[in-house]
Protein backbone atom coordinates (compact mmCIF):
# COMPACT_ATOMS: atom_id res chain seq x y z
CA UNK A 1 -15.17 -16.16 31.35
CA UNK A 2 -15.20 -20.11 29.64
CA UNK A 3 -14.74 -18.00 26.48
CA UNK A 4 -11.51 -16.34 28.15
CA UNK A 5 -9.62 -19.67 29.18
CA UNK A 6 -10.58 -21.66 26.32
CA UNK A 7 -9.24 -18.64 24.19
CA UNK A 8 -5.92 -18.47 26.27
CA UNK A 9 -5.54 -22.39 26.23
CA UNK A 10 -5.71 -21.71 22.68
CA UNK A 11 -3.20 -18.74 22.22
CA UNK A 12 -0.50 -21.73 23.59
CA UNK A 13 -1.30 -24.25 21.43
CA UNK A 14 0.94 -24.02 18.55
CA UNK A 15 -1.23 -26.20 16.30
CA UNK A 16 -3.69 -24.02 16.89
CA UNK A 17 -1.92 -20.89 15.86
CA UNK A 18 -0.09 -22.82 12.74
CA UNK A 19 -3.10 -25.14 11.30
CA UNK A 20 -6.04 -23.10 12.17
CA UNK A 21 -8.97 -24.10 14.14
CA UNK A 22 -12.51 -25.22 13.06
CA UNK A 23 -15.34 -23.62 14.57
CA UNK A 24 -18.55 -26.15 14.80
CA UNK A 25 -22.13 -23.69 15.72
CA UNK A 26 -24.65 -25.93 16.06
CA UNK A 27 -28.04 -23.11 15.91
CA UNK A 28 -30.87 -25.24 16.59
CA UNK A 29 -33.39 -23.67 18.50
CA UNK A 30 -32.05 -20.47 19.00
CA UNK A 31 -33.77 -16.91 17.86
CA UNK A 32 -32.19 -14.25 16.15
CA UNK A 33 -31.95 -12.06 18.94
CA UNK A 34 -30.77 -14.54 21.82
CA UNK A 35 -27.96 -15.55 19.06
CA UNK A 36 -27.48 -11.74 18.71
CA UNK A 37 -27.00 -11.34 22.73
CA UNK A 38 -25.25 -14.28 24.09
CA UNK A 39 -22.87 -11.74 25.27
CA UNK A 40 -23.27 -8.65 26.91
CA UNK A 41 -22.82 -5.50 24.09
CA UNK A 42 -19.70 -4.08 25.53
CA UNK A 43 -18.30 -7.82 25.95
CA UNK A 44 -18.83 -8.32 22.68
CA UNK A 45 -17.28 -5.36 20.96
CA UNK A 46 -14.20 -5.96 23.38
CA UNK A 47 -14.16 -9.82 22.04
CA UNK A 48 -14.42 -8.83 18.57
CA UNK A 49 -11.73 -5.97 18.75
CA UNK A 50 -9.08 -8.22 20.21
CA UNK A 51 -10.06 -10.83 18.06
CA UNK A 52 -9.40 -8.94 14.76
CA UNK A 53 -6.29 -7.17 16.42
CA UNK A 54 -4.21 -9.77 18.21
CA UNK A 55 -5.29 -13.20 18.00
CA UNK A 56 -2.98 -15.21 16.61
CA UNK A 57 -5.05 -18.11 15.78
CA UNK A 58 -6.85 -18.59 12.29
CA UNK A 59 -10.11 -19.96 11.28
CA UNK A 60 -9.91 -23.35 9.07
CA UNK A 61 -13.88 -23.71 8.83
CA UNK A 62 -16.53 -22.79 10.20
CA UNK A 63 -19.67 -25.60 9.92
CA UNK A 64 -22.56 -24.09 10.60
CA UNK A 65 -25.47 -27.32 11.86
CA UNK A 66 -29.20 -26.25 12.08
CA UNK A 67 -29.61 -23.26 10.40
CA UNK A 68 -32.79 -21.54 11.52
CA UNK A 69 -34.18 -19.04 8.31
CA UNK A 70 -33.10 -15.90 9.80
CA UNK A 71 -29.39 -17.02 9.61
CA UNK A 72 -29.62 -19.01 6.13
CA UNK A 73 -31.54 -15.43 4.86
CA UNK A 74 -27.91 -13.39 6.35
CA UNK A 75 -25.41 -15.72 5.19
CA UNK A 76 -26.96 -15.63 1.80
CA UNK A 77 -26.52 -11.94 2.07
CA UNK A 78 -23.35 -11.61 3.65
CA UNK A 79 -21.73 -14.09 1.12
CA UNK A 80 -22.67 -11.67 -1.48
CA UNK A 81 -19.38 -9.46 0.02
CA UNK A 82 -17.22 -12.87 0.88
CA UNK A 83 -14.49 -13.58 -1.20
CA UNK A 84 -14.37 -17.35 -2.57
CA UNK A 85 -11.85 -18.20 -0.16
CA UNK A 86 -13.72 -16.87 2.76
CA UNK A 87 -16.58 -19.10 1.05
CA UNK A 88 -14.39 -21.79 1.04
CA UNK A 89 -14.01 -21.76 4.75
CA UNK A 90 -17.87 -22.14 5.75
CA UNK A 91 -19.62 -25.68 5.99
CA UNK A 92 -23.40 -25.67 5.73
CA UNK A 93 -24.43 -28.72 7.10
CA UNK A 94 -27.95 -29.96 5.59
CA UNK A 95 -30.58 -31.74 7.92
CA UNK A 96 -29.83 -35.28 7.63
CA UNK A 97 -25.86 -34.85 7.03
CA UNK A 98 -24.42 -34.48 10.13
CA UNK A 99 -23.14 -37.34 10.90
CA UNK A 100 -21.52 -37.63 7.46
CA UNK A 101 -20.44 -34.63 7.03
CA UNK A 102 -19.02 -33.90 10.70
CA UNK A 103 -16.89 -36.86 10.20
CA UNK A 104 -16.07 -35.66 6.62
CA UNK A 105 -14.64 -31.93 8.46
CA UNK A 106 -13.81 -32.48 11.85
CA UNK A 107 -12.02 -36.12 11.25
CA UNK A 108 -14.58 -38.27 12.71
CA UNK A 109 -16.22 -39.03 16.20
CA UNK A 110 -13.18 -38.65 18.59
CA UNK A 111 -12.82 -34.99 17.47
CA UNK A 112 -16.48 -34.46 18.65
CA UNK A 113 -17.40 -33.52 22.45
CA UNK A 114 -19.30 -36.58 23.79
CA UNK A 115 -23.60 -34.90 23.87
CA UNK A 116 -22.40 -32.16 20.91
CA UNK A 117 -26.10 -31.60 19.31
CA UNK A 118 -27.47 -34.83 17.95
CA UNK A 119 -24.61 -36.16 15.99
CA UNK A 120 -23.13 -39.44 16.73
């Protein structure tokens, strides 16, 4: 349900829709299959439908912070199929750089929730 509001909020946000939006997934501690079920199956496939159909917001970047193996081993193969502008639009953030490079993506510490993972 957060994922509904915080989507509609979005839809209304012109900024949003005109400058794109930059996804921060912060993976520490988290297994392959409890990242693979954080929603229901059905709620998922209905998510990712009417996010490829209708959504009229765009990605900017997507930073991806504590990467267990599993997810560095299927990026590495999914990138094989991106194109260099999709590549272009993920962050890998190394341990040890997220202070410096959150500030360097997101525009520095007011742009980050107050608690977000361990960066300052």
């Amino acid at each position: 349900r957060m994922f509904v509001w915080i989507a509609h909020l979005l839809f209304l946000d012109e900024k949003a829709q005109t400058k794109g939006l930059i996804v921060v997934d912060d993976m520490a501690d988290i297994g392959f299959w409890d990242y693979m079920t954080m929603l229901p199956i059905q709620v998922g496939i209905s998510v990712d439908r009417f996010l490829i159909s209708v959504t009229p917001l765009k990605a900017k970047n997507v930073v991806l912070m504590h990467r267990p193996k599993w997810a560095e081993i299927g990026y590495s193969l999914l990138s094989w199929f991106l194109t260099k502008k999709m590549k272009n639009r993920v962050t890998m953030v190394e341990k040890g750089q997220e202070n410096d490079m959150m500030e360097k993506v997101v525009g520095g510490a007011k742009f980050i929730p107050i608690d977000f993972s361990d960066v300052e």
